[in-house]
N, C-alpha and C. Protein backbone atom coordinates (compact mmCIF):
# COMPACT_ATOMS: atom_id res chain seq x y z
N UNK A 1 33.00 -7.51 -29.42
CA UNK A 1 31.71 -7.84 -28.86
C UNK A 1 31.94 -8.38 -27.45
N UNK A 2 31.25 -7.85 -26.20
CA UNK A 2 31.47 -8.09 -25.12
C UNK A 2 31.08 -9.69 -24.72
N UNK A 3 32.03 -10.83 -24.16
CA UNK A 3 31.20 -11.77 -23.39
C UNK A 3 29.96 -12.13 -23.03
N UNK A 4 28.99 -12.62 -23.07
CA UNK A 4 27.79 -13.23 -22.64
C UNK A 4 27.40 -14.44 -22.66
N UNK A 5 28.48 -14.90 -21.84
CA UNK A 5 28.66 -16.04 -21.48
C UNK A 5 28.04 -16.40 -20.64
N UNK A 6 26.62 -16.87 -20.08
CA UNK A 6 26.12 -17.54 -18.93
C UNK A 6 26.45 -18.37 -18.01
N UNK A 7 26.50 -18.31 -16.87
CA UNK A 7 26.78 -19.21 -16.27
C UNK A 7 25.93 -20.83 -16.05
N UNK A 8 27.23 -21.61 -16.16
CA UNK A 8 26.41 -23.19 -16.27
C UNK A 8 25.16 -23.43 -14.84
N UNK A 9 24.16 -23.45 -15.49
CA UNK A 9 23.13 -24.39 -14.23
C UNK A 9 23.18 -25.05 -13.26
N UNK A 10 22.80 -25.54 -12.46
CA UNK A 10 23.34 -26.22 -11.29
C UNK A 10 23.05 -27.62 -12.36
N UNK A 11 23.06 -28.95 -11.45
CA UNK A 11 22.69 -30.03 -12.39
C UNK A 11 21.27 -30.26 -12.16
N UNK A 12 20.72 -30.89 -13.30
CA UNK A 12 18.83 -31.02 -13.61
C UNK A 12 18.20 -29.65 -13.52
N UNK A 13 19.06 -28.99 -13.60
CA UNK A 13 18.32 -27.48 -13.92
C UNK A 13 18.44 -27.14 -15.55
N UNK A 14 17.60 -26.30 -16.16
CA UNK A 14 17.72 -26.00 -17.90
C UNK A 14 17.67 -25.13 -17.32
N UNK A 15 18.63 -24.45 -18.91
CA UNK A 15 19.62 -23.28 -18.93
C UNK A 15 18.77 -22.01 -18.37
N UNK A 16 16.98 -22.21 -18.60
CA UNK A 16 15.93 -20.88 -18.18
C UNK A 16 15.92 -20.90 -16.70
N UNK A 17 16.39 -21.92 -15.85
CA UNK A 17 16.41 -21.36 -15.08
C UNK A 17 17.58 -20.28 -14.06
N UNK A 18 18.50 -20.61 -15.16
CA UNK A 18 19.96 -19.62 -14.98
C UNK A 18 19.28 -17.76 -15.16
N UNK A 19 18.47 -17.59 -16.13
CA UNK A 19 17.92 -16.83 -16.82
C UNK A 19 16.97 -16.27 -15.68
N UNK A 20 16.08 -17.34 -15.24
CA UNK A 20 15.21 -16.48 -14.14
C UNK A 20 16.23 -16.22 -12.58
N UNK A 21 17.29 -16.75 -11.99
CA UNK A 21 17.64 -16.40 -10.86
C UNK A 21 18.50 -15.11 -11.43
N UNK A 22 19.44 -14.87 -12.58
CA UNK A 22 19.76 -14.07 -12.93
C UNK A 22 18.71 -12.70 -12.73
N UNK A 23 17.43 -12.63 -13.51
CA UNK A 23 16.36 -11.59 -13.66
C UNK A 23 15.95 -11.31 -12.07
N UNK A 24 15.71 -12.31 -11.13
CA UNK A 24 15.30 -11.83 -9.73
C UNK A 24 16.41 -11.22 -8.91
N UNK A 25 17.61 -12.11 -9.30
CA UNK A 25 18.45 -10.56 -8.56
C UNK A 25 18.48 -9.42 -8.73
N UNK A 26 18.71 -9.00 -10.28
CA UNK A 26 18.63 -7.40 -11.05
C UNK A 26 17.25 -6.74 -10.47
N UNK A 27 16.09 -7.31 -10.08
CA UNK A 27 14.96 -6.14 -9.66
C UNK A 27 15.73 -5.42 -8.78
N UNK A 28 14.97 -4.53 -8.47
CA UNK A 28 15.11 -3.13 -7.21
C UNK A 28 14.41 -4.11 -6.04
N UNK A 29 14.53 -3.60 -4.83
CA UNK A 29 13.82 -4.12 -3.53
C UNK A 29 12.38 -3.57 -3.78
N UNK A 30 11.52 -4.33 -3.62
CA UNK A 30 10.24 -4.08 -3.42
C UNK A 30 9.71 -3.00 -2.90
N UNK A 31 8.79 -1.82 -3.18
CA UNK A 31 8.34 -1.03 -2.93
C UNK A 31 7.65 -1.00 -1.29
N UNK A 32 7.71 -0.72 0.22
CA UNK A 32 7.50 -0.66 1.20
C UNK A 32 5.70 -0.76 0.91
N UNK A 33 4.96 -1.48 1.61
CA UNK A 33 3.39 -1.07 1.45
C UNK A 33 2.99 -0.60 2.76
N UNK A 34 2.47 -0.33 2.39
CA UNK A 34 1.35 -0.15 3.85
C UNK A 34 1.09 -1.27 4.51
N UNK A 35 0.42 -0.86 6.40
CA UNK A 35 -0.17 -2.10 6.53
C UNK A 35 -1.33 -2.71 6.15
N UNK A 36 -1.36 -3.88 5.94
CA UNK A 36 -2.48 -4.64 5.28
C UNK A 36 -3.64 -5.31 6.40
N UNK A 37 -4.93 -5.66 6.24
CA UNK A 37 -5.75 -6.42 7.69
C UNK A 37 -5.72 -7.44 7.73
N UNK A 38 -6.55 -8.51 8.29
CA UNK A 38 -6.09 -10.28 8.05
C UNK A 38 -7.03 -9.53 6.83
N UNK A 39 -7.11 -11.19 5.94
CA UNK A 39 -8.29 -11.08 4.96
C UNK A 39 -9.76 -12.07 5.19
N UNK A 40 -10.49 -11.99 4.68
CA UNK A 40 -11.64 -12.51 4.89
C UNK A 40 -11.91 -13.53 5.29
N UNK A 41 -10.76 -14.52 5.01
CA UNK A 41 -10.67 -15.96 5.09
C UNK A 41 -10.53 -16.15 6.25
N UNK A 42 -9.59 -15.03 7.10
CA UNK A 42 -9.48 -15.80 8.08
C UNK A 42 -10.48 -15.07 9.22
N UNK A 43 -11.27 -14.12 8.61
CA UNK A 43 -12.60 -13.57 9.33
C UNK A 43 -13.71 -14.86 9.33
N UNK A 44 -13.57 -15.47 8.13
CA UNK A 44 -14.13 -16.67 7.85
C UNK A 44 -13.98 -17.86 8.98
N UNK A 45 -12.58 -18.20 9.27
CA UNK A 45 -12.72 -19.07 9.60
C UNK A 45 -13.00 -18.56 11.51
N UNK A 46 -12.29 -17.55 11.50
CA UNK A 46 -12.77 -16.91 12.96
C UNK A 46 -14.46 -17.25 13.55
N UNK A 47 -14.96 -17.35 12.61
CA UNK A 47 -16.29 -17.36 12.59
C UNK A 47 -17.09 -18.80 12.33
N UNK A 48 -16.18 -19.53 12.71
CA UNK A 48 -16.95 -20.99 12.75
C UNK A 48 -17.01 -21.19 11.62
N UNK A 49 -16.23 -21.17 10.12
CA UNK A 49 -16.32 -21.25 9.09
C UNK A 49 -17.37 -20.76 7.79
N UNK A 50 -18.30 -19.88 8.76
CA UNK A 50 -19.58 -18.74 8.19
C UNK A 50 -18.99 -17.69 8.37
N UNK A 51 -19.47 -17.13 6.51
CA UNK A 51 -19.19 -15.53 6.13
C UNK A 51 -19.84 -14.70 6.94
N UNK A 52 -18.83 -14.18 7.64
CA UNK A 52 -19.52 -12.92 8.50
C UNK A 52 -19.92 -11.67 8.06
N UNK A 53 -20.57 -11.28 8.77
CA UNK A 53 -21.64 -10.38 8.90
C UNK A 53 -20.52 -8.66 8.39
N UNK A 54 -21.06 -8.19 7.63
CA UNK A 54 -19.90 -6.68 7.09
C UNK A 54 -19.80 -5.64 8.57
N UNK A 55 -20.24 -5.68 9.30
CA UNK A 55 -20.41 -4.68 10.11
C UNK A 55 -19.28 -4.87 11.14
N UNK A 56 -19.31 -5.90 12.12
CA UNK A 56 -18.47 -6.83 13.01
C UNK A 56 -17.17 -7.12 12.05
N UNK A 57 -17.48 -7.30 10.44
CA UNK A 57 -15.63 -7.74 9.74
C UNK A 57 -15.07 -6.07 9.77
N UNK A 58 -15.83 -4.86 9.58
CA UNK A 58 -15.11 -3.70 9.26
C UNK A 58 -14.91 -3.20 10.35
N UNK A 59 -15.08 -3.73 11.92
CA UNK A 59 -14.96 -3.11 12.70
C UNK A 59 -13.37 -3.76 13.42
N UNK A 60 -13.47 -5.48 13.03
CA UNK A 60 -12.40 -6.35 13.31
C UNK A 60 -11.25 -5.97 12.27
N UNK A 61 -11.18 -5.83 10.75
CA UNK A 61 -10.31 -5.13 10.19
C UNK A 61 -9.46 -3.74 10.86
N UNK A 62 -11.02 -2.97 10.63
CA UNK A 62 -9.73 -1.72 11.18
C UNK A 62 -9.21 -1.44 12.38
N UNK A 63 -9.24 -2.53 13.62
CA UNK A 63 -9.13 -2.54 14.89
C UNK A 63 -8.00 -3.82 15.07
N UNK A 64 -7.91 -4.49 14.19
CA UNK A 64 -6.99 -5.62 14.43
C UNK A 64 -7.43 -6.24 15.39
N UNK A 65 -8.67 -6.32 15.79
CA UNK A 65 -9.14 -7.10 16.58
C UNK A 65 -10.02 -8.79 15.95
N UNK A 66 -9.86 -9.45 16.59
CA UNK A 66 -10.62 -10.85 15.81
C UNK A 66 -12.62 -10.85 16.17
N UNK A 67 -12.79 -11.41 14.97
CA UNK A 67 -14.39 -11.32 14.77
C UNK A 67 -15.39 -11.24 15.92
N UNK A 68 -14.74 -12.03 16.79
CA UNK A 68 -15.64 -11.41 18.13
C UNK A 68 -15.69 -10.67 18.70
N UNK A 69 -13.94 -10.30 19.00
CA UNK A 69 -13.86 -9.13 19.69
C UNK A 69 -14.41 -7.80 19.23
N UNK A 70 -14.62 -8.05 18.39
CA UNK A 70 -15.30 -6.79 17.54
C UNK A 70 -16.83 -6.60 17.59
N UNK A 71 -17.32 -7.88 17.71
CA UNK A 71 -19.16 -8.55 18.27
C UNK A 71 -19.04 -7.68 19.42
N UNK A 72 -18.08 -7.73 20.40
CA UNK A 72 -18.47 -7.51 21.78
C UNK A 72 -17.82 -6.14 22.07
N UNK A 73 -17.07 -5.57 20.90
CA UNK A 73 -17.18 -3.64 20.93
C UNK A 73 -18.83 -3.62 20.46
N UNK A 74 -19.29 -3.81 19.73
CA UNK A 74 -20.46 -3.18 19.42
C UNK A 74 -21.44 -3.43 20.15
N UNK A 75 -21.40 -4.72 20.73
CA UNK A 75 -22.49 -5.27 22.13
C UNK A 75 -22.49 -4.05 23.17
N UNK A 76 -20.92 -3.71 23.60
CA UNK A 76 -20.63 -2.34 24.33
C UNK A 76 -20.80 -1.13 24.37
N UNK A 77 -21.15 -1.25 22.97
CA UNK A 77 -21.25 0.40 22.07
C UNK A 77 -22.74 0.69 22.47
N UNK A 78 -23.83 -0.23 22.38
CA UNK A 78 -25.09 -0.14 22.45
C UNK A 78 -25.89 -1.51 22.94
N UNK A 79 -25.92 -1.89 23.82
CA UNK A 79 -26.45 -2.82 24.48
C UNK A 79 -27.91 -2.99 24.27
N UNK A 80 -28.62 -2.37 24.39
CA UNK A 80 -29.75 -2.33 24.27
C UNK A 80 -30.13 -3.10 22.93
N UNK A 81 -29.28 -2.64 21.44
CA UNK A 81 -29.49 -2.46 19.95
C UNK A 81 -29.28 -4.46 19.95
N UNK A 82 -27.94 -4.47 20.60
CA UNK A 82 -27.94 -6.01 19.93
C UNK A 82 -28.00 -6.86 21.00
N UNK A 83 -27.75 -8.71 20.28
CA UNK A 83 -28.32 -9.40 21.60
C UNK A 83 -26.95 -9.93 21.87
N UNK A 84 -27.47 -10.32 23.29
CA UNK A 84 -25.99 -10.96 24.24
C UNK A 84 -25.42 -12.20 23.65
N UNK A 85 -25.55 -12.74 23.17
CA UNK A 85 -24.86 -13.44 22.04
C UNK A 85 -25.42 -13.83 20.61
N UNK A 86 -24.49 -14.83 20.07
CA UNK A 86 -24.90 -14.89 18.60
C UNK A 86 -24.39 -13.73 17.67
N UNK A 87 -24.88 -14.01 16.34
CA UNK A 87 -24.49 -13.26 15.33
C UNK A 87 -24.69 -11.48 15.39
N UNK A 88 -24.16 -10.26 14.91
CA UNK A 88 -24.61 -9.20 14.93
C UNK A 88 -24.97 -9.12 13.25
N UNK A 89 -25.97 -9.08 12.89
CA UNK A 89 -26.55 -9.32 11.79
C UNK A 89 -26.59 -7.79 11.28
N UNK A 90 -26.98 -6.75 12.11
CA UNK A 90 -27.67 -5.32 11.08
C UNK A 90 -26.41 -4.55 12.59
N UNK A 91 -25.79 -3.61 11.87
CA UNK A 91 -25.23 -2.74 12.84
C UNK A 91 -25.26 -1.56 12.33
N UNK A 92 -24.93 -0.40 12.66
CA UNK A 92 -25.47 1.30 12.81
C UNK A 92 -23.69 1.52 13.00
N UNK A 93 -24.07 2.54 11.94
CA UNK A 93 -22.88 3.80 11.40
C UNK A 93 -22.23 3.95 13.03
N UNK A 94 -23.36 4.94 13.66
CA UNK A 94 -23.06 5.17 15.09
C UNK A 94 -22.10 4.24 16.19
N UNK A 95 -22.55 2.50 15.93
CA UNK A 95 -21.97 1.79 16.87
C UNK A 95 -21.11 1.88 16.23
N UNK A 96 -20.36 1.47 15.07
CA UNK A 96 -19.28 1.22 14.16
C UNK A 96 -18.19 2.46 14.59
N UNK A 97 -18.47 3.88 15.02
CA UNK A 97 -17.66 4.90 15.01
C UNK A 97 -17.53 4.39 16.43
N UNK A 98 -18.49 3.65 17.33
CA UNK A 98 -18.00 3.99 18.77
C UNK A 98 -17.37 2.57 19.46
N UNK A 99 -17.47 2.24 18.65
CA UNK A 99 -16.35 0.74 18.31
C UNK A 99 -15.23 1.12 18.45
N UNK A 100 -14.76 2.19 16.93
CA UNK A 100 -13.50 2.41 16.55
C UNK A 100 -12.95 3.41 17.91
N UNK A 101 -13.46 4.12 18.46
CA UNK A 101 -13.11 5.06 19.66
C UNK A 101 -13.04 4.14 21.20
N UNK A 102 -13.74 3.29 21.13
CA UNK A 102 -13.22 2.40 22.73
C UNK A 102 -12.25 1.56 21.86
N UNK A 103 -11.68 1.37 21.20
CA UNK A 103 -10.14 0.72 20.41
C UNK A 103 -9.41 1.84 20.21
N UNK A 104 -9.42 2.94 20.74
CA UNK A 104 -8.23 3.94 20.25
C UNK A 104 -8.03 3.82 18.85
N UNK A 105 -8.45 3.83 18.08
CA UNK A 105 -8.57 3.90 16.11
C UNK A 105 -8.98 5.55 16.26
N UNK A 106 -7.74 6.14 15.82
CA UNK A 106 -8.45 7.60 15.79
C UNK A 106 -8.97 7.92 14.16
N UNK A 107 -10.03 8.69 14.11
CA UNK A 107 -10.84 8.73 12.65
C UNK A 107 -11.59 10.10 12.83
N UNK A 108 -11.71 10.75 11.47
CA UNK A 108 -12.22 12.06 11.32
C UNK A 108 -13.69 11.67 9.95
N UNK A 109 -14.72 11.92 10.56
CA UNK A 109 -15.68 11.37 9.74
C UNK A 109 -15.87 12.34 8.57
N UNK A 110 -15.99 12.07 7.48
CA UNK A 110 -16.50 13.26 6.44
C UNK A 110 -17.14 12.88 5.98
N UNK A 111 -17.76 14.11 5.43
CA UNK A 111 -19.76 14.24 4.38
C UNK A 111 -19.51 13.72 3.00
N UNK A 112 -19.77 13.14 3.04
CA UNK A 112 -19.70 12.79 1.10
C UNK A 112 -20.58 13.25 0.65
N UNK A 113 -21.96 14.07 1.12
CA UNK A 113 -23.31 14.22 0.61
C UNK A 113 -23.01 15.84 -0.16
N UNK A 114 -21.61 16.34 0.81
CA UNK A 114 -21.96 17.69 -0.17
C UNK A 114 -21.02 17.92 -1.03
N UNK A 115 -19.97 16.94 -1.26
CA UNK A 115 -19.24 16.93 -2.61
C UNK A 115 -19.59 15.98 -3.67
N UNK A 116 -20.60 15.41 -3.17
CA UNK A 116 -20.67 14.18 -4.43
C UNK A 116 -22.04 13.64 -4.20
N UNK A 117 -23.12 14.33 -3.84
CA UNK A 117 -24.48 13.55 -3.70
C UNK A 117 -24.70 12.51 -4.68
N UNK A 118 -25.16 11.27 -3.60
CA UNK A 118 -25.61 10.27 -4.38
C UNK A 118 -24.35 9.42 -5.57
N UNK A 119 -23.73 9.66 -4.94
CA UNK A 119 -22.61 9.14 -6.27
C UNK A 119 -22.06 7.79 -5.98
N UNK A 120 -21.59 6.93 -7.03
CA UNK A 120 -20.79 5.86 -6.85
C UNK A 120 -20.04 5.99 -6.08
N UNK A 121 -19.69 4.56 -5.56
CA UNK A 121 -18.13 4.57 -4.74
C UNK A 121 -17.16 4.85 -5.78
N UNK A 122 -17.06 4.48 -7.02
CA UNK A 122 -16.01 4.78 -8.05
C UNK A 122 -15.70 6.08 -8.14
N UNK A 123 -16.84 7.10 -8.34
CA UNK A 123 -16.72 8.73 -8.50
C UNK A 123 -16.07 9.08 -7.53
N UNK A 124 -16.60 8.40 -6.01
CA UNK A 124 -15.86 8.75 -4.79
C UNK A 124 -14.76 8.49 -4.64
N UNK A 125 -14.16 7.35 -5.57
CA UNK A 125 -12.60 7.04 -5.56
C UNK A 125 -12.03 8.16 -6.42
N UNK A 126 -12.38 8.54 -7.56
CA UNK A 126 -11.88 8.98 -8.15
C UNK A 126 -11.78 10.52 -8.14
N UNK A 127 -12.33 11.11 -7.12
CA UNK A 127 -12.94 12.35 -6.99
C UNK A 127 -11.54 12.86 -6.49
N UNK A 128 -11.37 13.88 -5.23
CA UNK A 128 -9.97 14.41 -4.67
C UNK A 128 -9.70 13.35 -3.47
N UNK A 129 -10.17 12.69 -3.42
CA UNK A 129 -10.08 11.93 -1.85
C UNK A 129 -9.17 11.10 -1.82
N UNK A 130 -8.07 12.07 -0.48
CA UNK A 130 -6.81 11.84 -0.50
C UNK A 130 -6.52 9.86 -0.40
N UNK A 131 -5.08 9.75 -0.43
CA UNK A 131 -4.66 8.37 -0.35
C UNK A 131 -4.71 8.00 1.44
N UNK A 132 -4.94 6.92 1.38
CA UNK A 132 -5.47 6.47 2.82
C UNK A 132 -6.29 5.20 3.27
N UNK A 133 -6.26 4.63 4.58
CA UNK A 133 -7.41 3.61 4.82
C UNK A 133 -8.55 4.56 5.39
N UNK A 134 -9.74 4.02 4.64
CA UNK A 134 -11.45 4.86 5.09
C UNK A 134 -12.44 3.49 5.47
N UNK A 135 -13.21 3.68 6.64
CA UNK A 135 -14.48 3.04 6.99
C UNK A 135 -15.68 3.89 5.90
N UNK A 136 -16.29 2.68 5.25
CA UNK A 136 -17.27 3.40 4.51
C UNK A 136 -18.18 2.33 4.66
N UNK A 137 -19.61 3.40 4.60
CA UNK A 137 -21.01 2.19 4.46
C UNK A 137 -21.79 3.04 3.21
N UNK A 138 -21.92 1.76 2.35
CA UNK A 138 -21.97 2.45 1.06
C UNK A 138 -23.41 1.20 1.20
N UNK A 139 -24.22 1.56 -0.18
CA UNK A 139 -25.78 1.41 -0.19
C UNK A 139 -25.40 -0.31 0.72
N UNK A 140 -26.14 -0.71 1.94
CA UNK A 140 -26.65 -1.39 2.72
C UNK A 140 -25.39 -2.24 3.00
N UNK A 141 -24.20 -1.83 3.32
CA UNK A 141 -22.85 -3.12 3.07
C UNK A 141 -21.94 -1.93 4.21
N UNK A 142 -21.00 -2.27 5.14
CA UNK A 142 -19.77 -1.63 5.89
C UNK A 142 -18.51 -2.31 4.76
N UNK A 143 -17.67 -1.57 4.30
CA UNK A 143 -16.36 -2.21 4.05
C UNK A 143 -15.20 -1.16 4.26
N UNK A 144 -14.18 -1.67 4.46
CA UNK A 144 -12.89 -0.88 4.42
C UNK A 144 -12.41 -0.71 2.90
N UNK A 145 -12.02 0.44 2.98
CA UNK A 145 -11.55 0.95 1.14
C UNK A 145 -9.96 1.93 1.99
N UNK A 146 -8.40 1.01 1.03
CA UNK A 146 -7.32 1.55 0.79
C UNK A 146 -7.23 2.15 -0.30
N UNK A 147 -7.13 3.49 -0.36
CA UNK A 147 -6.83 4.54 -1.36
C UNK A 147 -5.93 4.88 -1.66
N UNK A 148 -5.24 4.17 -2.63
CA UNK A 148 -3.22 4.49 -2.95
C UNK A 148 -3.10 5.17 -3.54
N UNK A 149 -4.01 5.84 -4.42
CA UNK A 149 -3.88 7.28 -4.92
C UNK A 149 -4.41 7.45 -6.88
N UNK A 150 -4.39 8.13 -7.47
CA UNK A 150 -4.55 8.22 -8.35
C UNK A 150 -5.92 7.34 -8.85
N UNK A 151 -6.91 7.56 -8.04
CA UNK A 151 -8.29 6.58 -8.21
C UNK A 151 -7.87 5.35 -8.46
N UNK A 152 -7.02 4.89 -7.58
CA UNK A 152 -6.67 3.38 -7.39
C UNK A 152 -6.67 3.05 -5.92
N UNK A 153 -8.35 1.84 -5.61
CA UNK A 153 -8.27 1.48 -4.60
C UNK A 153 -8.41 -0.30 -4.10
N UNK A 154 -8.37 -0.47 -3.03
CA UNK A 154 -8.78 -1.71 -2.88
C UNK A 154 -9.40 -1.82 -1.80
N UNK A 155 -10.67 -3.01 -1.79
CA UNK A 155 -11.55 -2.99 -0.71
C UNK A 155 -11.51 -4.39 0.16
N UNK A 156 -11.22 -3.97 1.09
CA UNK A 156 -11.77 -4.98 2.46
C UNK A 156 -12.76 -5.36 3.15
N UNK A 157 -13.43 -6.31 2.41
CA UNK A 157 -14.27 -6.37 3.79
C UNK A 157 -14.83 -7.85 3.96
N UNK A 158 -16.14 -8.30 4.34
CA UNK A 158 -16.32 -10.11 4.90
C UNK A 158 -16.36 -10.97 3.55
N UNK A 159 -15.88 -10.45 2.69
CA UNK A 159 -16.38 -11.22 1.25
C UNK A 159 -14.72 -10.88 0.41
N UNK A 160 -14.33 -10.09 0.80
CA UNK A 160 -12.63 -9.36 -0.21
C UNK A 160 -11.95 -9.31 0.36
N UNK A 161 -10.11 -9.16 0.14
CA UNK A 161 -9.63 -8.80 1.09
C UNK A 161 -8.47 -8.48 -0.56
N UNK A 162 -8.31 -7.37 -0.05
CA UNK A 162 -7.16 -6.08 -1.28
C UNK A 162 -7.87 -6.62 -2.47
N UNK A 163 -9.16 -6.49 -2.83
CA UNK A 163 -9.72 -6.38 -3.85
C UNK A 163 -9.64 -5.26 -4.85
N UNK A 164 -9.11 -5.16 -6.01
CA UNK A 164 -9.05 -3.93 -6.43
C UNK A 164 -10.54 -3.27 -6.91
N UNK A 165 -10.94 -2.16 -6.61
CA UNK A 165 -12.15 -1.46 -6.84
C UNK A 165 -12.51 -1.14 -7.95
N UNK A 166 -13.60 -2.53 -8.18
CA UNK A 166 -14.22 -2.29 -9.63
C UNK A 166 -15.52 -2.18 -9.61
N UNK A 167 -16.84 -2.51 -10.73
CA UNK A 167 -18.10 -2.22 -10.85
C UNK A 167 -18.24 -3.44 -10.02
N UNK A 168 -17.87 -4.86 -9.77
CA UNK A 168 -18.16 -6.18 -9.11
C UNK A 168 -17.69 -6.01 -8.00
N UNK A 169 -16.83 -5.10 -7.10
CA UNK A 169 -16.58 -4.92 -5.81
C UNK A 169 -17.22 -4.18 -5.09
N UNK A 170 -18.17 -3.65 -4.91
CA UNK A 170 -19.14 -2.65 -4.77
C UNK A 170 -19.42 -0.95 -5.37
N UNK A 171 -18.53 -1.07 -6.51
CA UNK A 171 -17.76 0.15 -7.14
C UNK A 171 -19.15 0.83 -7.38
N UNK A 172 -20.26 0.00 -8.03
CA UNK A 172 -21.67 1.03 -8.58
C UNK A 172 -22.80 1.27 -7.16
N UNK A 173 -22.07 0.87 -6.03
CA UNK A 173 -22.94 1.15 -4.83
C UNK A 173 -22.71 2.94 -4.33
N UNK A 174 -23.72 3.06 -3.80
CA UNK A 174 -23.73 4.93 -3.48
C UNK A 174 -22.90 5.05 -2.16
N UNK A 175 -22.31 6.10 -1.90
CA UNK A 175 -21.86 6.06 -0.72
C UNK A 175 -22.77 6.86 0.01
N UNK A 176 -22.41 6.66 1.50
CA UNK A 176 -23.38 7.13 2.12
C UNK A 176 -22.83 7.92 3.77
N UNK A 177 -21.50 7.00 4.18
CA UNK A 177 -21.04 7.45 4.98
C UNK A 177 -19.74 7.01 5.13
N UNK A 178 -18.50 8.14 5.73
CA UNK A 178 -17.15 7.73 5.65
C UNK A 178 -16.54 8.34 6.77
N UNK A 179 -15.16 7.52 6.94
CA UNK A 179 -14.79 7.77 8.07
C UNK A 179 -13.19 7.61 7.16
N UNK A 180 -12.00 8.41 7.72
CA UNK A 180 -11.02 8.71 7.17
C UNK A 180 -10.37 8.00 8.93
N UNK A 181 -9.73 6.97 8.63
CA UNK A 181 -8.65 6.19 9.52
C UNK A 181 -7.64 6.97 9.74
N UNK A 182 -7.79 7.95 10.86
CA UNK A 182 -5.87 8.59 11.14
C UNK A 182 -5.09 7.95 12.05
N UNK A 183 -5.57 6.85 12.93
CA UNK A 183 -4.88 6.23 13.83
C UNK A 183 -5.04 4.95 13.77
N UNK A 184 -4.69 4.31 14.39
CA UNK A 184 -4.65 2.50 14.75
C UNK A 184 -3.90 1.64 13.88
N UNK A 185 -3.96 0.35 13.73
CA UNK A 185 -2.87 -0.66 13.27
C UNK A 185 -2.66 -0.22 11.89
N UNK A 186 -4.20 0.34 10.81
CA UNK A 186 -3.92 0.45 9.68
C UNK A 186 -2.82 1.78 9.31
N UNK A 187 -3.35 2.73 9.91
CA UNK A 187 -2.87 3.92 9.59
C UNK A 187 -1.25 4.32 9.74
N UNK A 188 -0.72 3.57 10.99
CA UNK A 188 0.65 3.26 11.26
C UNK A 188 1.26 3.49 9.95
């Protein structure tokens, strides 16, 4: 019968913890991820310690830009639409794409209306739609959705941050419009 002899503990250590430094060496190295955005919190605190607004967080996510700077792409995008300061409360699909294009974020927009009318974000996860970071504005909300594949996603946006996509994450909301991230900090 082979040895299995443990090695003695350091002192004031019990013997389990011989057992757990043993088990953390034997893993494999961690699987490489993707890049990740800040998370909400610190969109949060960017923001004078008020939950910001989804439009201005999905534009600061996928731009790596901070909560204002992202106020004042969309101030740029359409001047007229919002006001010279203060909160951006309601923002448009339109400014949001022309946000992501004066940030060099390169993105290819696609129809969800003619593969999946009216459907959940879940169906939409689960449908063919490749693995990837996507801008989506799904019934009245902007969030970022990472698609790792096999209808497994997680959502970003002023309220989540790598939330996994369930019926309580906006999973039973319709989609309505999407944008497929091929360039910028996320897509790297």
């Amino acid at each position: 019968m082979p040895d299995v002899t443990l090695p003695a503990p350091a002192p004031g250590l019990s013997p389990g913890c011989v057992l757990a430094s043993l088990a953390l060496t034997a893993l494999p190295p961690r699987r490489l991820r993707a890049a990740e955005p800040r998370g909400h919190l610190a969109l949060t605190e960017e923001n004078g310690g008020l939950t910001p607004w989804c439009g201005p967080a999905a534009v600061a996510l996928a731009t790596g830009r901070t909560y204002q700077a992202a106020g004042d792409l969309l101030r740029a995008s359409a001047p007229a639409w919002y006001p010279e300061s203060g909160p951006i409360v309601t923002a448009y699909w339109r400014d949001l794409l022309a946000a992501l294009r004066q940030s060099g974020v390169e993105h290819e927009v696609l129809d969800p209306s003619s593969e999946l009318p009216r459907n959940s974000l879940l169906r939409f996860v689960r449908g063919n739609l490749a693995p990837g970071w996507y801008l989506l504005r799904v019934t009245d909300h902007f969030l970022l959705l990472h698609h790792e594949g096999f209808g497994v996603a997680t959502v970003h946006d002023n309220r989540h941050s790598g939330a996994l996509l369930g019926a309580r994450t906006h999973g039973r909301r319709k989609v309505t419009h999407v944008a497929r991230l091929v360039g910028g900090p996320l897509a790297a």
